[in-house]
PDB file of N, CA and C in Angstrom:
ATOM      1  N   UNK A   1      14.686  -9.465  78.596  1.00  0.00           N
ATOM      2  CA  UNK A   1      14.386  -8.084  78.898  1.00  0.00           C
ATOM      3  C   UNK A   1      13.558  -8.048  80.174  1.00  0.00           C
ATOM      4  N   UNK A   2      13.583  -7.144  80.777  1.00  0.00           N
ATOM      5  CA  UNK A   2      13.164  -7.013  82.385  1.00  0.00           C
ATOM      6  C   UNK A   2      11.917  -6.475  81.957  1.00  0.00           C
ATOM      7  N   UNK A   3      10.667  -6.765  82.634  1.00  0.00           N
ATOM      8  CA  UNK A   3       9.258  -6.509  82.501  1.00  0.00           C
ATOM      9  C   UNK A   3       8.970  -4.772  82.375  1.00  0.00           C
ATOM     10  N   UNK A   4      10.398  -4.555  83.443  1.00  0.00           N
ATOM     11  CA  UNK A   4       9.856  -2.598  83.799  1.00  0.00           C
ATOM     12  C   UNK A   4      10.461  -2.035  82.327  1.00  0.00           C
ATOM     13  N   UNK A   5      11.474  -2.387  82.118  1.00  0.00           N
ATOM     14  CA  UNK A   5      11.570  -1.882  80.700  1.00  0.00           C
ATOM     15  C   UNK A   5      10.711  -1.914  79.830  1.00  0.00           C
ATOM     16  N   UNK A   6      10.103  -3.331  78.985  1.00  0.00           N
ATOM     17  CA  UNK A   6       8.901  -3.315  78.198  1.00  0.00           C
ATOM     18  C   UNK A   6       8.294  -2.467  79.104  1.00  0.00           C
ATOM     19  N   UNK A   7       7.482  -2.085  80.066  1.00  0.00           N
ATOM     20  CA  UNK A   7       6.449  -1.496  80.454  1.00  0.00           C
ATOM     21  C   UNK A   7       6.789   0.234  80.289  1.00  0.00           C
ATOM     22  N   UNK A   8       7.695   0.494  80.523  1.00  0.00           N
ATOM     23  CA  UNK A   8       8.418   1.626  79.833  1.00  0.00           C
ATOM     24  C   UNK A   8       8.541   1.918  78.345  1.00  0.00           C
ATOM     25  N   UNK A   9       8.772   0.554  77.268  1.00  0.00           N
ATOM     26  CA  UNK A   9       8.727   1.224  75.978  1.00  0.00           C
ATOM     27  C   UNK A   9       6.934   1.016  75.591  1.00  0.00           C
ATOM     28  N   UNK A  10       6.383   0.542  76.176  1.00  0.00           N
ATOM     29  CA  UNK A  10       4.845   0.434  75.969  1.00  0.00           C
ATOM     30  C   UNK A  10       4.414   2.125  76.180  1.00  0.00           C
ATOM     31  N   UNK A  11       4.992   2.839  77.052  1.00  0.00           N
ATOM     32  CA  UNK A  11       4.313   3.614  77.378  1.00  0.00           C
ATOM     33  C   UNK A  11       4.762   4.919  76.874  1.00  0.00           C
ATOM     34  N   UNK A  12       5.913   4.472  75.652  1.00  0.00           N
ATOM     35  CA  UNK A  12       6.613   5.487  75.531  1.00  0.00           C
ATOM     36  C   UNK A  12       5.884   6.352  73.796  1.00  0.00           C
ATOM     37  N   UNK A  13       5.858   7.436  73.333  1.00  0.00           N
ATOM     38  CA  UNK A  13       5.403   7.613  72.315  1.00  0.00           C
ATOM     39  C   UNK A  13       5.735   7.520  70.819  1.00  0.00           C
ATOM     40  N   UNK A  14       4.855   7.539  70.105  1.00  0.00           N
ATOM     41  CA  UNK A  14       5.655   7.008  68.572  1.00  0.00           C
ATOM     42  C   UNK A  14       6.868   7.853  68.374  1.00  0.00           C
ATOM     43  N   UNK A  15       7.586   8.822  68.779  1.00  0.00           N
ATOM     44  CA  UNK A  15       7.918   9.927  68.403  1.00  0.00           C
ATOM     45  C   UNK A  15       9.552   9.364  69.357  1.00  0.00           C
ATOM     46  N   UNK A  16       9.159   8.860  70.502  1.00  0.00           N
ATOM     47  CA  UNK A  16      10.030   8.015  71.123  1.00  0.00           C
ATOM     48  C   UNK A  16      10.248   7.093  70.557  1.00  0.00           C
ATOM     49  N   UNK A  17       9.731   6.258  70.244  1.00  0.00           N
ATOM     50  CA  UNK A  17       9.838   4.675  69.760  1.00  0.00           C
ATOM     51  C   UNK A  17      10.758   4.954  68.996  1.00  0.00           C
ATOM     52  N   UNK A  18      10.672   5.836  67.779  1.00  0.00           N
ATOM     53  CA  UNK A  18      11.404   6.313  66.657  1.00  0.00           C
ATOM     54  C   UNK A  18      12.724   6.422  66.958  1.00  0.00           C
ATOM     55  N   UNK A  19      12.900   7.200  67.978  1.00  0.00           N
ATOM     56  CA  UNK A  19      13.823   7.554  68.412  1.00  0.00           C
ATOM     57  C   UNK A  19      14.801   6.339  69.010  1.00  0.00           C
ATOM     58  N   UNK A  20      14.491   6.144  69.428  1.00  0.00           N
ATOM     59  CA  UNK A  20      14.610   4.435  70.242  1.00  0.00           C
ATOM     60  C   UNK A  20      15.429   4.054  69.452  1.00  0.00           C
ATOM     61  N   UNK A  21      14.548   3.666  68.418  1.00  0.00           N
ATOM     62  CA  UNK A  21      14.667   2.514  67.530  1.00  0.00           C
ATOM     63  C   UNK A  21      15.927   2.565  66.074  1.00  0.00           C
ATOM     64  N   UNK A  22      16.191   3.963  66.400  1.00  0.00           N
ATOM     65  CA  UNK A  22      17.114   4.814  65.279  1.00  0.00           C
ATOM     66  C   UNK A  22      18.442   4.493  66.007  1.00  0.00           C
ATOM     67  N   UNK A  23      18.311   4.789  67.559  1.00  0.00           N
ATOM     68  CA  UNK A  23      19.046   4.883  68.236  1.00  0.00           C
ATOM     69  C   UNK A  23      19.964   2.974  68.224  1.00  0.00           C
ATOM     70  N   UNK A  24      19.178   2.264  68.128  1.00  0.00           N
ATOM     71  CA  UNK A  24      19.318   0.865  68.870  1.00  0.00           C
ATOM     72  C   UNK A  24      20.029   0.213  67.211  1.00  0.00           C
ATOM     73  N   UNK A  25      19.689   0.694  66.314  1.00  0.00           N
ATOM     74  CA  UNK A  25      19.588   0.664  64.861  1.00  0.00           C
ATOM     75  C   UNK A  25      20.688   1.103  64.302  1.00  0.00           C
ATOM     76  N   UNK A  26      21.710   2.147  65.144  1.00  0.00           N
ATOM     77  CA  UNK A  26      23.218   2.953  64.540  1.00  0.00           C
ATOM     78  C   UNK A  26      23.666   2.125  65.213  1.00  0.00           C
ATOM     79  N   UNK A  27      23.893   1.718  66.711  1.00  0.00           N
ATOM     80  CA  UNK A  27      24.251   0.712  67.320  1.00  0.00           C
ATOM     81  C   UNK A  27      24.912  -0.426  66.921  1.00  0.00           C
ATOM     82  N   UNK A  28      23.605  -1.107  66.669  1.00  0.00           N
ATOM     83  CA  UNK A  28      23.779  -2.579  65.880  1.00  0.00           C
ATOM     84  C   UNK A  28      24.666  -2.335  64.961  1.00  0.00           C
ATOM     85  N   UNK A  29      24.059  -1.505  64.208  1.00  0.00           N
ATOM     86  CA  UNK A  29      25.489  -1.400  62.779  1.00  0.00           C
ATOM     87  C   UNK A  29      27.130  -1.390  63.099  1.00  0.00           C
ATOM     88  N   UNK A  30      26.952  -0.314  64.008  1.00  0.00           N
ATOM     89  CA  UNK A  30      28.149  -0.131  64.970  1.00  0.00           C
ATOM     90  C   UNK A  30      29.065  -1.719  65.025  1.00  0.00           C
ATOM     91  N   UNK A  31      28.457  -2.072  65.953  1.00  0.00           N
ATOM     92  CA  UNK A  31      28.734  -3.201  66.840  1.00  0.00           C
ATOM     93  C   UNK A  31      28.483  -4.258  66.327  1.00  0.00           C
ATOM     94  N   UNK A  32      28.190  -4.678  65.021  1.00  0.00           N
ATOM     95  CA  UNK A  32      28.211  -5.736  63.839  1.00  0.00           C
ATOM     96  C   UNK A  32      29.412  -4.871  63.074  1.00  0.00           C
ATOM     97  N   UNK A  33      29.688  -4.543  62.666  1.00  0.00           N
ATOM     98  CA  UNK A  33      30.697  -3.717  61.889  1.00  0.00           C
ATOM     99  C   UNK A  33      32.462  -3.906  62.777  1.00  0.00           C
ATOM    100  N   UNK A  34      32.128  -3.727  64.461  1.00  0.00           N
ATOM    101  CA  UNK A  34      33.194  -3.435  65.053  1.00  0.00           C
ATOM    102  C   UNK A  34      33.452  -5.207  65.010  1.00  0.00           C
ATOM    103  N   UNK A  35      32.458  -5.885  65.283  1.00  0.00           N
ATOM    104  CA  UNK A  35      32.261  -7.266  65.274  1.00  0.00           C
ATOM    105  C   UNK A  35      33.239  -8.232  64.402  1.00  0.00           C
ATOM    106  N   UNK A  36      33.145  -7.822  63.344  1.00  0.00           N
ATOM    107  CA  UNK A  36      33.653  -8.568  61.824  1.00  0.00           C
ATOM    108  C   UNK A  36      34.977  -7.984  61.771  1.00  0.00           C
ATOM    109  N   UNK A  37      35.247  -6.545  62.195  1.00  0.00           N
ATOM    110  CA  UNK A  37      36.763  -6.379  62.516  1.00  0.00           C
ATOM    111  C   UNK A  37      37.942  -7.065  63.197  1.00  0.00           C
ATOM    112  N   UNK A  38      37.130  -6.661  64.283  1.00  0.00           N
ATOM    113  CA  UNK A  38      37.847  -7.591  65.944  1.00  0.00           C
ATOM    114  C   UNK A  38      36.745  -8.109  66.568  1.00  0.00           C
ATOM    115  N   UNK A  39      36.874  -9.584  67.160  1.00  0.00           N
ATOM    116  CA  UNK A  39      35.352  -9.937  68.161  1.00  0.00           C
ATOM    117  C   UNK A  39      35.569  -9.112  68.935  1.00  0.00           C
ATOM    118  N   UNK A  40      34.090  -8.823  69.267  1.00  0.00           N
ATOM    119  CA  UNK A  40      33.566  -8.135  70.438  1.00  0.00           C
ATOM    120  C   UNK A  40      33.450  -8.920  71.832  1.00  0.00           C
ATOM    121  N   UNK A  41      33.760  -8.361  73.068  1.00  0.00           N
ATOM    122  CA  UNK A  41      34.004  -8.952  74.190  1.00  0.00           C
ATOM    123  C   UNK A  41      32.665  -9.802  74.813  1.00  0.00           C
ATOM    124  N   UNK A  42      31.441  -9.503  74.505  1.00  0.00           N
ATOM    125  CA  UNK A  42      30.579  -9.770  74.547  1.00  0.00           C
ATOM    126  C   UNK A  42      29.125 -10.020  73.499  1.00  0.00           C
ATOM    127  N   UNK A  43      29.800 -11.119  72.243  1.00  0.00           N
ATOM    128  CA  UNK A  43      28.646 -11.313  71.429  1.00  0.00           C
ATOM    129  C   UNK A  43      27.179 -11.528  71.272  1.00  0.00           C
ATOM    130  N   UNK A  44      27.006 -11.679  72.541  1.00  0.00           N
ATOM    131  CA  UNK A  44      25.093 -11.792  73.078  1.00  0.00           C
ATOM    132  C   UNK A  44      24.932 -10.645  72.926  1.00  0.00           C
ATOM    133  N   UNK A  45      25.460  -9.850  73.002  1.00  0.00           N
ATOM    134  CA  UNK A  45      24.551  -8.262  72.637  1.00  0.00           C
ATOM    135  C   UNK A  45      24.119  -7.762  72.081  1.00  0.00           C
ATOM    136  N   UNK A  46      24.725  -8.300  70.251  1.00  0.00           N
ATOM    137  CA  UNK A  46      24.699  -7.861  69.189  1.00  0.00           C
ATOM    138  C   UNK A  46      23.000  -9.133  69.226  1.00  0.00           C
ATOM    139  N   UNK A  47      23.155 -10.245  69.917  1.00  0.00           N
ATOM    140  CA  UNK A  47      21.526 -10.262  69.744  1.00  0.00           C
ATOM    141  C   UNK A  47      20.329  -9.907  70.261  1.00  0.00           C
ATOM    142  N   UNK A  48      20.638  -9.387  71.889  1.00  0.00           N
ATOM    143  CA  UNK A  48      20.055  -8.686  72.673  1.00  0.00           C
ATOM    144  C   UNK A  48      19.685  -7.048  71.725  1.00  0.00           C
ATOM    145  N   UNK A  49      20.259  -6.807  71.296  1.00  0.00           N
ATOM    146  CA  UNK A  49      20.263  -5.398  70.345  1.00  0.00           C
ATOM    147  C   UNK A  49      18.888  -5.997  69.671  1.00  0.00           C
ATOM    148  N   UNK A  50      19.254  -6.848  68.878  1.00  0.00           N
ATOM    149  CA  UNK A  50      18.513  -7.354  67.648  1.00  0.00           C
ATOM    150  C   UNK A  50      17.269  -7.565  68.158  1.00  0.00           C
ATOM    151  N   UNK A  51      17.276  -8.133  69.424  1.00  0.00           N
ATOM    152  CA  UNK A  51      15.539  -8.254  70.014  1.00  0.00           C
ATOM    153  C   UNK A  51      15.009  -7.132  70.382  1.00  0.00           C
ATOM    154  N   UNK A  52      15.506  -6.180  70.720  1.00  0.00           N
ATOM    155  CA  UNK A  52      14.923  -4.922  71.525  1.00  0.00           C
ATOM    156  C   UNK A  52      14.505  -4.192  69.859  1.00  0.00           C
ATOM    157  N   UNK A  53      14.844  -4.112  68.895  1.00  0.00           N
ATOM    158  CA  UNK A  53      15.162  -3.925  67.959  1.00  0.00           C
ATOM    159  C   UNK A  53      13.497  -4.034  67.406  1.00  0.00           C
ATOM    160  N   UNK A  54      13.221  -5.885  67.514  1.00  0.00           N
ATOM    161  CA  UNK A  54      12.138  -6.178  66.824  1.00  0.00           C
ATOM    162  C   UNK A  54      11.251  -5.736  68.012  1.00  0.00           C
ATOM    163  N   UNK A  55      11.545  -5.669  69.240  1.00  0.00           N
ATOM    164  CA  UNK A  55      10.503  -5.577  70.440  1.00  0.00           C
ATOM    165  C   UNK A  55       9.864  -4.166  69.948  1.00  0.00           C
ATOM    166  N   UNK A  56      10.776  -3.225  69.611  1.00  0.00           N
ATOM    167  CA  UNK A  56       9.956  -1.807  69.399  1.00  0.00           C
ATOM    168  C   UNK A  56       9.487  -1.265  67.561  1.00  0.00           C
ATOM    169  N   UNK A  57      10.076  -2.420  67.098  1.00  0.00           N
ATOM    170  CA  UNK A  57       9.321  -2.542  65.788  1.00  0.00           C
ATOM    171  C   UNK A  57       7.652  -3.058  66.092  1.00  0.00           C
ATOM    172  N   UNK A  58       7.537  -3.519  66.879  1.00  0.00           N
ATOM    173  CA  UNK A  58       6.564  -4.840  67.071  1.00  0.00           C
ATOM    174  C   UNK A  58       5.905  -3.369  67.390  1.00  0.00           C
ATOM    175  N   UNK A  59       6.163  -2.878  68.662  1.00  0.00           N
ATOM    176  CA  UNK A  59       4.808  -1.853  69.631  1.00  0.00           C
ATOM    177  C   UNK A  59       4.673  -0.234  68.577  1.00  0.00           C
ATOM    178  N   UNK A  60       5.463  -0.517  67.157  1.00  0.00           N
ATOM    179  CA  UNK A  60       5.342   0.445  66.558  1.00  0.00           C
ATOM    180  C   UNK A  60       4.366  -0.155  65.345  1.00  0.00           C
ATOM    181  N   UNK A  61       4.394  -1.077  65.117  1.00  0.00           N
ATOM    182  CA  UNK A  61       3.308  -1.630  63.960  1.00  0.00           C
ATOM    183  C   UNK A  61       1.949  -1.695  65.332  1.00  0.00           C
ATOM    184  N   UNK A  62       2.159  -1.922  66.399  1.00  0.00           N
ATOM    185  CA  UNK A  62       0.614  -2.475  66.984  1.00  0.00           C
ATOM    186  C   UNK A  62       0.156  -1.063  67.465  1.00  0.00           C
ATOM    187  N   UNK A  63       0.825  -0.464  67.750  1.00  0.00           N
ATOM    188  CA  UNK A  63       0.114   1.295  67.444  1.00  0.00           C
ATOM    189  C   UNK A  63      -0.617   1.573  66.329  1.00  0.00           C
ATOM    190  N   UNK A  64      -0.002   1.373  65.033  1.00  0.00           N
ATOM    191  CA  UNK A  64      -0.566   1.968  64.173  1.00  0.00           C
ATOM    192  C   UNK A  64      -2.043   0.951  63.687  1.00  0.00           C
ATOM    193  N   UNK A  65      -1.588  -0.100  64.362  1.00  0.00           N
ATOM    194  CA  UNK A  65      -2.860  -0.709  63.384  1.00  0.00           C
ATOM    195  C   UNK A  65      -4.023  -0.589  64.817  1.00  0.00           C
ATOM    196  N   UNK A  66      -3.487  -0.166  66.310  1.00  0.00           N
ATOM    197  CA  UNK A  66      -4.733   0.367  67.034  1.00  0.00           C
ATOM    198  C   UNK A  66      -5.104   1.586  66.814  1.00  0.00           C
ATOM    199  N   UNK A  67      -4.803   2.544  66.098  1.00  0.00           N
ATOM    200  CA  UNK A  67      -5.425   3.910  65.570  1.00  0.00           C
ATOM    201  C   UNK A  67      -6.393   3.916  64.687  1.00  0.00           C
TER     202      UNK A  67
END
């Protein structure tokens, strides 16, 4: 992941994150689902997904426990 991005979901709000993370979350399902049908042209994604995934799980637990 490129630094300006993290520095972008750092700065983004819980309300975003959520959003984000719902978003990145239908996705995956998506694209694990389309996966097991037919391979997908590009299988690194489905783990690239999966990290961005825990990346904004991560800045959503370290919010709450800095409040």
């Amino acid at each position: 992941m490129k630094s300006k991005d993290w520095n972008e979901m750092k700065n983004m709000t819980d309300i975003e994150l959520g959003a984000k993370l719902n978003e990145l979350q239908n996705k995956l399902f998506k694209l694990k689902f389309r996966h097991l049908t037919t391979p997908v042209k590009n299988p690194l994604e489905i783990r690239g997904i999966r990290r961005n995934v825990a990346r904004i799980k991560t800045l959503i637990a370290q919010k709450k426990e800095s409040k």
